[in-house]
Protein backbone atom coordinates (compact mmCIF):
# COMPACT_ATOMS: atom_id res chain seq x y z
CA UNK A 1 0.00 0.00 0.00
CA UNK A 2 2.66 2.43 0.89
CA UNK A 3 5.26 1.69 -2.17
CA UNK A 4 1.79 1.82 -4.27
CA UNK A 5 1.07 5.60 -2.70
CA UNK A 6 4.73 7.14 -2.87
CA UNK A 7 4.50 6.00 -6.75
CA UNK A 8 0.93 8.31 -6.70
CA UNK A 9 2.33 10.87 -4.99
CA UNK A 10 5.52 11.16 -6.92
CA UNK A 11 4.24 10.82 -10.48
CA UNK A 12 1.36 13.58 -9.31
CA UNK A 13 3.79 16.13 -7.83
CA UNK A 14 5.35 15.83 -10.81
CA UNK A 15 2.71 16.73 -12.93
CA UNK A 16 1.50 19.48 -10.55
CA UNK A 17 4.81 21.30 -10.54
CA UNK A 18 4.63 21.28 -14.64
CA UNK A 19 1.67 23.29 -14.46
CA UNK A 20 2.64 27.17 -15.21
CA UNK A 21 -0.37 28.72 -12.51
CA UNK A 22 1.18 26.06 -9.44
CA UNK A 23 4.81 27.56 -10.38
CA UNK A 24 3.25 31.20 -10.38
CA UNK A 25 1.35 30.35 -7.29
CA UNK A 26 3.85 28.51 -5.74
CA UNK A 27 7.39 30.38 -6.70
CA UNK A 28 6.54 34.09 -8.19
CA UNK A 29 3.94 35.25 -6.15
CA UNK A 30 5.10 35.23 -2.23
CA UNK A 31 8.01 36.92 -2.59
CA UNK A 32 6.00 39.62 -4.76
CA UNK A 33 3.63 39.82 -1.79
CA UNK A 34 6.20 39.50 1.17
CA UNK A 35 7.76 42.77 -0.19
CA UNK A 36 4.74 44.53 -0.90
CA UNK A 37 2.81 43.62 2.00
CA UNK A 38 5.69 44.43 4.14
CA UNK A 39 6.57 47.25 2.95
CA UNK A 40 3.10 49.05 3.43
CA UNK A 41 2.98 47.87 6.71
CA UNK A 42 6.44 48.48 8.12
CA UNK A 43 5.04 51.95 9.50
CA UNK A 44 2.07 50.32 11.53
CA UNK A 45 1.84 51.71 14.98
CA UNK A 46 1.73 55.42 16.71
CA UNK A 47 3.66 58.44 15.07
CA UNK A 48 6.56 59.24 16.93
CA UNK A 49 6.53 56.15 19.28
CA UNK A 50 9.34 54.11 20.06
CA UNK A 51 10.95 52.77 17.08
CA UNK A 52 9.87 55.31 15.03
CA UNK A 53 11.17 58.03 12.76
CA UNK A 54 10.14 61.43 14.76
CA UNK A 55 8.14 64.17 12.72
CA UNK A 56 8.55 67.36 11.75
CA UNK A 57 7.30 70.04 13.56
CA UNK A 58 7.50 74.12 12.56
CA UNK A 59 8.05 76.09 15.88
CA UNK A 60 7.24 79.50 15.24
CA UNK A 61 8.46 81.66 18.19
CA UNK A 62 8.81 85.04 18.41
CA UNK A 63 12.05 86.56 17.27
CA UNK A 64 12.85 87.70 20.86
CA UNK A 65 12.38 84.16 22.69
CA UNK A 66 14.58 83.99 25.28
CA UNK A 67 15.43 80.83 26.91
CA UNK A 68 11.78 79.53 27.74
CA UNK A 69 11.46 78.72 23.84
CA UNK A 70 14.44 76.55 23.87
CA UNK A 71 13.01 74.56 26.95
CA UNK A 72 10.14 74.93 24.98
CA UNK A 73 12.09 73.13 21.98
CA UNK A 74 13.91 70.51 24.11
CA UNK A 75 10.75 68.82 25.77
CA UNK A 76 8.90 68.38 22.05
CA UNK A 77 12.56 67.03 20.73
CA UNK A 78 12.13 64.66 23.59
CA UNK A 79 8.55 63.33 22.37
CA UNK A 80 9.89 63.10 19.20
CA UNK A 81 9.87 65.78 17.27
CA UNK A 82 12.35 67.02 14.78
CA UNK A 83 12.06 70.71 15.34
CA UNK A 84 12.14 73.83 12.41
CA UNK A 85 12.81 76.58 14.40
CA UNK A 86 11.67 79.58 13.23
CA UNK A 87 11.81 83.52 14.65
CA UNK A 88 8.87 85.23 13.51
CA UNK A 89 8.91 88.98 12.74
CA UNK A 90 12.32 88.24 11.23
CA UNK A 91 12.96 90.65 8.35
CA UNK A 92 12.46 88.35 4.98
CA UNK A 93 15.38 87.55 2.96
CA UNK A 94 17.54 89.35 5.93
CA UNK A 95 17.66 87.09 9.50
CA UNK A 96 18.40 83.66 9.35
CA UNK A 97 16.09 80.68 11.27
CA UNK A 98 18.19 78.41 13.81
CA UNK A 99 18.69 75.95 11.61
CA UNK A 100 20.60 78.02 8.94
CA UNK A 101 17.92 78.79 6.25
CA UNK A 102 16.56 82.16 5.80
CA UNK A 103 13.41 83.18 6.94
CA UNK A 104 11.41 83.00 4.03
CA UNK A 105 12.50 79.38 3.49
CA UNK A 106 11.56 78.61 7.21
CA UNK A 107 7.88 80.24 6.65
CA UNK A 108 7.71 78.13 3.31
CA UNK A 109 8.72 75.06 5.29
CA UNK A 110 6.22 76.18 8.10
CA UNK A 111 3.38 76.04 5.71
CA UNK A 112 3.96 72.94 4.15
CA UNK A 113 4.68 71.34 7.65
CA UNK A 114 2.25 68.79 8.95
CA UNK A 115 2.55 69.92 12.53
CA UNK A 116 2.98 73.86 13.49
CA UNK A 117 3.42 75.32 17.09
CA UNK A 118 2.79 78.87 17.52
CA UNK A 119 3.93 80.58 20.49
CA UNK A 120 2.17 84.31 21.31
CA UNK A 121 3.96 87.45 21.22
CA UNK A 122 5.21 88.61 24.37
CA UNK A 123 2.59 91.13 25.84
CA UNK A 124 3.30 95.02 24.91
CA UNK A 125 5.67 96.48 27.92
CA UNK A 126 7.70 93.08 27.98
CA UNK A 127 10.81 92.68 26.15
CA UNK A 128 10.48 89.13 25.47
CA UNK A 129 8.20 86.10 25.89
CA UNK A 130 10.19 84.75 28.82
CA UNK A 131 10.15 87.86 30.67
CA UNK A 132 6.14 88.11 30.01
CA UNK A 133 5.69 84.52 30.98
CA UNK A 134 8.05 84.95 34.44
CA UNK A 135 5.55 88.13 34.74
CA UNK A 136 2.51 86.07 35.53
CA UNK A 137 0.62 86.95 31.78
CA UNK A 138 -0.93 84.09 29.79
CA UNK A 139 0.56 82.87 26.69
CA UNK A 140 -1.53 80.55 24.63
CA UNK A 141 0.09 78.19 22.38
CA UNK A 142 -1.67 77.88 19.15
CA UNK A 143 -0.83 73.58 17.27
CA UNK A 144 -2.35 72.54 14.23
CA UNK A 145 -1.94 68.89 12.85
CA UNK A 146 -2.75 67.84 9.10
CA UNK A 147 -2.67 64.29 10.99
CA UNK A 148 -5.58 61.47 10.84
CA UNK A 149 -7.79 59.55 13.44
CA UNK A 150 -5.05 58.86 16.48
CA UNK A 151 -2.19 60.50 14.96
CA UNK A 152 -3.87 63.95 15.43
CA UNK A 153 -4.54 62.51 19.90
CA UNK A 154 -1.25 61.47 19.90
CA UNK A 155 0.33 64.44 18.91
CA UNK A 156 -1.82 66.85 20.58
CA UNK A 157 -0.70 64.60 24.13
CA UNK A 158 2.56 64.95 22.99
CA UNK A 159 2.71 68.55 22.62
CA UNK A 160 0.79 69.68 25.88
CA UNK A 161 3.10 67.29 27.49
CA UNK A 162 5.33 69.21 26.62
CA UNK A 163 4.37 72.16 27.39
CA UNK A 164 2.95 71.71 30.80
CA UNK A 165 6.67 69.43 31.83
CA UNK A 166 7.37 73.52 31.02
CA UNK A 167 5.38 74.75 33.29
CA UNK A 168 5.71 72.24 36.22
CA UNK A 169 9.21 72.97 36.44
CA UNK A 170 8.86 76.48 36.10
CA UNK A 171 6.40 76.47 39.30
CA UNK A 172 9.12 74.41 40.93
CA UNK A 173 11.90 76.62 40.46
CA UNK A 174 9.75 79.71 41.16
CA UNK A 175 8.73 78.27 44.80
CA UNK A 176 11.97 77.16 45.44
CA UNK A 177 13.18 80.71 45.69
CA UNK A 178 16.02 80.42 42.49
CA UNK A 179 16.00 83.13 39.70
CA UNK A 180 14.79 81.38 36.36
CA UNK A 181 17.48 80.37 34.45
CA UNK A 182 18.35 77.43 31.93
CA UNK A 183 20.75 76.61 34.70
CA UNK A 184 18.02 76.10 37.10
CA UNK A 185 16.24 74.22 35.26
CA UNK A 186 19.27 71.80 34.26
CA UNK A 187 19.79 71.35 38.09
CA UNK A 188 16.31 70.33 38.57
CA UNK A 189 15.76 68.29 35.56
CA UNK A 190 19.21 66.34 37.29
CA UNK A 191 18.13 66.45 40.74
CA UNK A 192 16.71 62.69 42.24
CA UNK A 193 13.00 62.47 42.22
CA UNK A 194 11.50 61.89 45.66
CA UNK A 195 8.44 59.96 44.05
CA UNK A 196 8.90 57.74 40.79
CA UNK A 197 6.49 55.56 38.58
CA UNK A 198 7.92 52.15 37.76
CA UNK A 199 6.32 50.33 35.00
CA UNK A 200 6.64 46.65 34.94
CA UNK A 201 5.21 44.05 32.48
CA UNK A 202 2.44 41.39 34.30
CA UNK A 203 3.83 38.94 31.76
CA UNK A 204 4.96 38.74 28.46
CA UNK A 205 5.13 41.83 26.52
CA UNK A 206 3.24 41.12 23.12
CA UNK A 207 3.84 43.80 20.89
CA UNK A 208 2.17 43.51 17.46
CA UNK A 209 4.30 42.60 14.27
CA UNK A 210 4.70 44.85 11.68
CA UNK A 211 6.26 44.94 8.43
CA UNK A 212 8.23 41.79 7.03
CA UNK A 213 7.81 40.16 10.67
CA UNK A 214 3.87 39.85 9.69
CA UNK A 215 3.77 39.86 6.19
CA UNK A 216 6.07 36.71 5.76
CA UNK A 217 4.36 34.22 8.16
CA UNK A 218 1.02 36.00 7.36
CA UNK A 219 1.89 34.98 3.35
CA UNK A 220 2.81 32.03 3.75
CA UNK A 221 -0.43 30.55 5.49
CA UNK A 222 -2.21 32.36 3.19
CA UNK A 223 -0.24 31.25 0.03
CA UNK A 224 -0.30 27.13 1.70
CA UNK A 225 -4.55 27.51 1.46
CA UNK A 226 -4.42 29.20 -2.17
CA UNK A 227 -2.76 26.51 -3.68
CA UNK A 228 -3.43 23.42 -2.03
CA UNK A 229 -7.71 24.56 -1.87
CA UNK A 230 -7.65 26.25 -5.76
CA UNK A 231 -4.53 24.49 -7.89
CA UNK A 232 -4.41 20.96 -5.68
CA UNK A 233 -7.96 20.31 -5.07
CA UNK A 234 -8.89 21.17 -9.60
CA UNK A 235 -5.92 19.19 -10.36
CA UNK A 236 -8.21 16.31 -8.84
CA UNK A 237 -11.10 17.23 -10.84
CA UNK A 238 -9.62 17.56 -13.84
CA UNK A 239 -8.13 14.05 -13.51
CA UNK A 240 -11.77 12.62 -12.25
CA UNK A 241 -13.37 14.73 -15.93
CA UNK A 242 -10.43 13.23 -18.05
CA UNK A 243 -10.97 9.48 -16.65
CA UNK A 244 -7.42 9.54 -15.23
CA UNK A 245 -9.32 8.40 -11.58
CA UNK A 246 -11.26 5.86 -13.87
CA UNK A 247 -8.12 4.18 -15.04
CA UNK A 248 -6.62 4.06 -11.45
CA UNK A 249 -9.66 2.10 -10.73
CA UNK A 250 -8.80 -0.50 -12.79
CA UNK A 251 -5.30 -1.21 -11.57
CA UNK A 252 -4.48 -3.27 -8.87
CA UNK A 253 -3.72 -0.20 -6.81
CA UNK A 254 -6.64 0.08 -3.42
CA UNK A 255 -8.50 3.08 -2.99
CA UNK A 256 -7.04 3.71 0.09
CA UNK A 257 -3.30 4.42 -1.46
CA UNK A 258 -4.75 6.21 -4.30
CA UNK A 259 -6.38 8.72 -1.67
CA UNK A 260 -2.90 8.40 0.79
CA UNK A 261 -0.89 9.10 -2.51
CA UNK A 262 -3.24 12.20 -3.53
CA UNK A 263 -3.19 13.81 -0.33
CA UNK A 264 0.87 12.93 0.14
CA UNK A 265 1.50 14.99 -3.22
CA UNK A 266 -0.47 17.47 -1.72
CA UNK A 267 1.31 18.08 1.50
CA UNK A 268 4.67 17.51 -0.30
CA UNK A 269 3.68 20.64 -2.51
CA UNK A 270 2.53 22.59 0.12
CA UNK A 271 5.93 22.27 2.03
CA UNK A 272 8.02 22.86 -0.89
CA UNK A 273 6.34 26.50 -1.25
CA UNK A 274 6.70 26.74 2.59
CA UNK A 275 10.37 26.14 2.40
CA UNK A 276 10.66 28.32 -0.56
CA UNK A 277 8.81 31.03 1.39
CA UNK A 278 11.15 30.52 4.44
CA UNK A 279 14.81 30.85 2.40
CA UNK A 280 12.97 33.67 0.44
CA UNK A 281 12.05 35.62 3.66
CA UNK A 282 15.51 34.91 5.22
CA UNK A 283 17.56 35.59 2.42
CA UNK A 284 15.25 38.92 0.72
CA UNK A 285 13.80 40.14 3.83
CA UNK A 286 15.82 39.33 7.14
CA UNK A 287 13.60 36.84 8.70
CA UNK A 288 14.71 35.32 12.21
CA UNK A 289 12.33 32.41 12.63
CA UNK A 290 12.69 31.56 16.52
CA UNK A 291 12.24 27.91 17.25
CA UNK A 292 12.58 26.78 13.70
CA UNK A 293 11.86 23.15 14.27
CA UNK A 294 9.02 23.88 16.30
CA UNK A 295 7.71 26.32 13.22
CA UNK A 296 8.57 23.75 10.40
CA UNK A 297 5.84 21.21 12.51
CA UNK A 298 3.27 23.78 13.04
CA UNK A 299 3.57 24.85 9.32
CA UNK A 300 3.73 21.11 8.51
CA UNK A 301 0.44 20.53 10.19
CA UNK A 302 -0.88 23.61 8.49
CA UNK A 303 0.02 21.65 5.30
CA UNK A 304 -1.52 18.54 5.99
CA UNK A 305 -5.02 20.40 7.18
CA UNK A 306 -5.35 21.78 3.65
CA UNK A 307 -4.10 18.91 1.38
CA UNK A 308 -7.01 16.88 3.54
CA UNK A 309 -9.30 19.57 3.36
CA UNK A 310 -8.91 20.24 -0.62
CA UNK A 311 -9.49 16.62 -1.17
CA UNK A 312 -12.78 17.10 0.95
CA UNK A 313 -13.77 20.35 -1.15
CA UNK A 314 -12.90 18.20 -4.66
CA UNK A 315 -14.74 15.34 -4.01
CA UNK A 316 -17.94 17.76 -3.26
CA UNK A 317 -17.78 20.06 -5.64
CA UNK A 318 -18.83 18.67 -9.82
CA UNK A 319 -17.14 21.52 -11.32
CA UNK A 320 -13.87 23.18 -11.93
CA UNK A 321 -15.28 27.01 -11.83
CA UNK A 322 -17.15 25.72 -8.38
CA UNK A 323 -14.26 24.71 -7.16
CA UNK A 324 -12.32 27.80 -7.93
CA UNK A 325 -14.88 29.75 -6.40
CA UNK A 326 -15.49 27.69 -3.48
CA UNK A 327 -11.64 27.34 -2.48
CA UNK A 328 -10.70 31.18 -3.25
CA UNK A 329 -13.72 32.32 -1.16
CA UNK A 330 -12.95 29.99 2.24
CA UNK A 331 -9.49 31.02 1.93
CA UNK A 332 -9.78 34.89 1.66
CA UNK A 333 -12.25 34.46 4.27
CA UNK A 334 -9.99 32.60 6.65
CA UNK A 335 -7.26 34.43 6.12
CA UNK A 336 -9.28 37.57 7.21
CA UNK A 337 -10.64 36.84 9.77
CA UNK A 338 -7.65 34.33 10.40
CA UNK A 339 -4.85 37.69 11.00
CA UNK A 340 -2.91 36.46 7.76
CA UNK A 341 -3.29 40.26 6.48
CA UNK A 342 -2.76 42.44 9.48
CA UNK A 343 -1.79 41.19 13.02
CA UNK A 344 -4.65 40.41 14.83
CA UNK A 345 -3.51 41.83 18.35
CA UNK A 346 -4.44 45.04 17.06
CA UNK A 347 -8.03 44.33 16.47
CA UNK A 348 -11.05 44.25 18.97
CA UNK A 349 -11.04 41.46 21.22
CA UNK A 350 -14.28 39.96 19.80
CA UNK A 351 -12.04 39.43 16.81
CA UNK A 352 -9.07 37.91 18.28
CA UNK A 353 -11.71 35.44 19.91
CA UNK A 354 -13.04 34.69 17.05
CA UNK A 355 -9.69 34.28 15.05
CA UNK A 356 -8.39 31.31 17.48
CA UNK A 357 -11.66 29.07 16.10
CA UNK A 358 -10.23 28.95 13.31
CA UNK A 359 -7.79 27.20 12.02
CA UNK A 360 -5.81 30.25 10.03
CA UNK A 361 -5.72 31.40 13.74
CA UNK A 362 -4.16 28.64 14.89
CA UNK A 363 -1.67 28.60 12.57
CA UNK A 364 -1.05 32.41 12.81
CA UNK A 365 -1.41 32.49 16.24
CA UNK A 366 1.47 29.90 16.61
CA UNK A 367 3.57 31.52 14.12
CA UNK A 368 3.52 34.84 15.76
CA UNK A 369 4.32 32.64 19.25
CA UNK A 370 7.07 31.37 18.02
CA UNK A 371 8.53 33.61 15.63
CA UNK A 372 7.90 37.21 16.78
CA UNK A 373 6.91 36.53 20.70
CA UNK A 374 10.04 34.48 21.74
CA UNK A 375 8.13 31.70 23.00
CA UNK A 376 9.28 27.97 22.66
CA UNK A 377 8.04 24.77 21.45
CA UNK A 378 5.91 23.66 24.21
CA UNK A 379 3.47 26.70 24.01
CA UNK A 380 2.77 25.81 20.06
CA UNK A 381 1.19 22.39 20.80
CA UNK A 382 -2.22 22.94 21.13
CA UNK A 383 -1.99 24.47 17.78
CA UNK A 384 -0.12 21.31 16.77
CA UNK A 385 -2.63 19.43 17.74
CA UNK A 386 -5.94 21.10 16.82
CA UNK A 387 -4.31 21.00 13.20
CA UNK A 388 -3.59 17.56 13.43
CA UNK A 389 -7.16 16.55 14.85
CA UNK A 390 -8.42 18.69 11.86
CA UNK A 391 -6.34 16.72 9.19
CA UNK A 392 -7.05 13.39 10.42
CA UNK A 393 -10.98 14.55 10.58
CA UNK A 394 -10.83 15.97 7.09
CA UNK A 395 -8.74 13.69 5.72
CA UNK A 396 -11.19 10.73 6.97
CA UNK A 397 -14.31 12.60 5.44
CA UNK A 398 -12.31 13.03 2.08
CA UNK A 399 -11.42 9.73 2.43
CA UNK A 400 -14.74 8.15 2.48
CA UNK A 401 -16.32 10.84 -0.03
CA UNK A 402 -13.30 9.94 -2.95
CA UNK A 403 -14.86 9.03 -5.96
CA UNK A 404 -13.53 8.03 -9.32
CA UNK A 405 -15.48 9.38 -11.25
């Protein structure tokens, strides 16, 4: 039975990987989608938090700003911010902005800034807006964002944060009898805090993958259902509409190694593409995978669930088109709802429920485990074996639905 299904599974793969839309499938595509997938989602996460490239904000001050400006300056560079620093009342074409440009290029950069601060004038009778601050008059700061949805909260906390760490230590130094100074407030921003916030993880911290660190393992489930439910399960049909099944049925060979040999092929095809997608993603895009024998089994498993569950889908389905339809619809649905195409820590937790009854959840959800949450072996194997359970289920129900013709 065995030497009669290797000879199945062989001569089948072999034929499978002759056909030009398996090789596209297979091959061409995954890299194609690694890159662009990963590439659109490499900036996922908060503007301006930790990892990320600060933004650009226009500081207009006025051109007398005295030293509470640069505080000013240094608490927004610390929520980061790269600063334009800009004087205005400056003569144009005649005073230069801190950075070195003239002023006219700083108020063309202002304007075509995303984020602008505006500080106030100082009021009449003050020389600058320092000395009208330390004098007890209001100042309102003036921020506009071009930002979307939480960008625009985030930077709005970020700025007033800013702005009142100002003030707080301003009200410190003031009460503590010493002249306002950048030197005073230097001392005090280096002087030991008598009450302190420690943050500390409950557990593991989970942070959501972005970029490659999604879009590989993400595209690779995804690409293991396309083929083996579209390509794998119509290469059946076609075989059971050309007679090919019909003239296995006359042979000597049982039905049980013709199904073992069909669904062997299968899983053989779907772990070459995996272990094309894993040099790919190692070699193109910098993929670590973690526990990489643990991952090979869990993508293994994920294998053998959809060779089993194509031959299920092609042995109920009487036409090609159906079948196309069917399998291309149950896998863009699973990988959905599955987190194949974004991670699904970041959705609502409904979701994230719901993604872990199915089985593109347990795949992805072991995947991310292992590969981008440091975790080992032993906390994949109820994945393992929900997969496994699956296969043998499917796989049975195929089984006993195969039909030659």
């Amino acid at each position: 039975m065995l030497r009669d299904a290797w000879f199945i599974a062989r001569e089948d793969l072999r034929t499978m990987l002759r056909r030009r839309e398996i090789l596209l499938w297979t091959f061409v595509m995954p890299p194609i989608f690694f890159y662009f997938i990963g590439t659109v989602t490499g900036g996922v996460g908060l503007p301006g938090g930790e990892g990320q490239p600060p933004d650009t904000l226009a500081l207009v001050a006025p051109a007398s700003g005295s030293f509470l400006v640069d505080e000013i300056g240094h608490r927004l560079e610390a929520e980061n911010f790269a600063l334009i620093r800009m004087d205005r009342g400056a003569p144009v074409g005649g005073a230069e902005a801190s950075d070195g440009v003239e002023a006219a290029d700083a108020f063309a950069a202002a304007e075509s800034a995303d984020r602008v601060l505006v500080l106030p004038d100082p009021t009449p009778g003050f020389e600058d807006f320092t000395s009208s601050v330390l004098a007890g008059n209001q100042a309102t700061l003036v921020f506009e964002s071009r930002a979307e949805g939480v960008g625009t909260d985030y930077d709005n906390i970020r700025v007033v944060r800013a702005a009142y760490g100002v003030v707080a230590d301003l009200a410190v130094v003031t009460d503590s009898e010493v002249e306002p100074s950048p030197a005073a407030f230097r001392e005090l921003a280096e002087m030991p805090r008598v009450l302190s916030v420690r943050v500390m993880p409950a557990g593991a911290r989970l942070e959501p993958p972005v970029g490659f660190a999604q879009a590989v393992p993400g595209t690779m489930v995804m690409f293991t259902m396309i083929v083996l439910l579209t390509s794998g399960a119509i290469f059946l049909l076609i075989e059971r509409q050309d007679g090919l099944l019909r003239r296995l049925a006359s042979t000597p060979i049982s039905r049980g190694s013709v199904v073992l040999g069909k669904w062997a092929s299968r899983i053989t095809l779907g772990m070459v593409q995996i272990g094309f997608g894993m040099l790919a993603g190692t070699l193109l895009f910098g993929m670590e995978w973690g526990a990489i024998g643990a991952v090979l089994i869990v993508l293994f498993a994920w294998a053998a669930f959809n060779a089993s569950f194509g031959i299920l889908l092609a042995n109920l389905t009487g036409s090609v088109a159906q079948m196309a339809g069917l399998g291309m619809i149950v896998t863009m649905v699973l990988a959905a709802l599955g987190g194949c195409w974004w991670p699904i820590e970041i959705t609502p937790g409904w979701m994230q429920s719901l993604a872990l009854t199915l089985p593109s959840g347990w795949a992805m959800d072991a995947m991310h485990r292992l590969v981008n949450f440091g975790y080992g072996g032993l906390a994949v194997w109820p994945h393992v074996a929900a997969l496994a359970a699956g296969a043998l289920l499917l796989g049975w129900m195929g089984a006993r639905a195969f039909r030659y013709q």
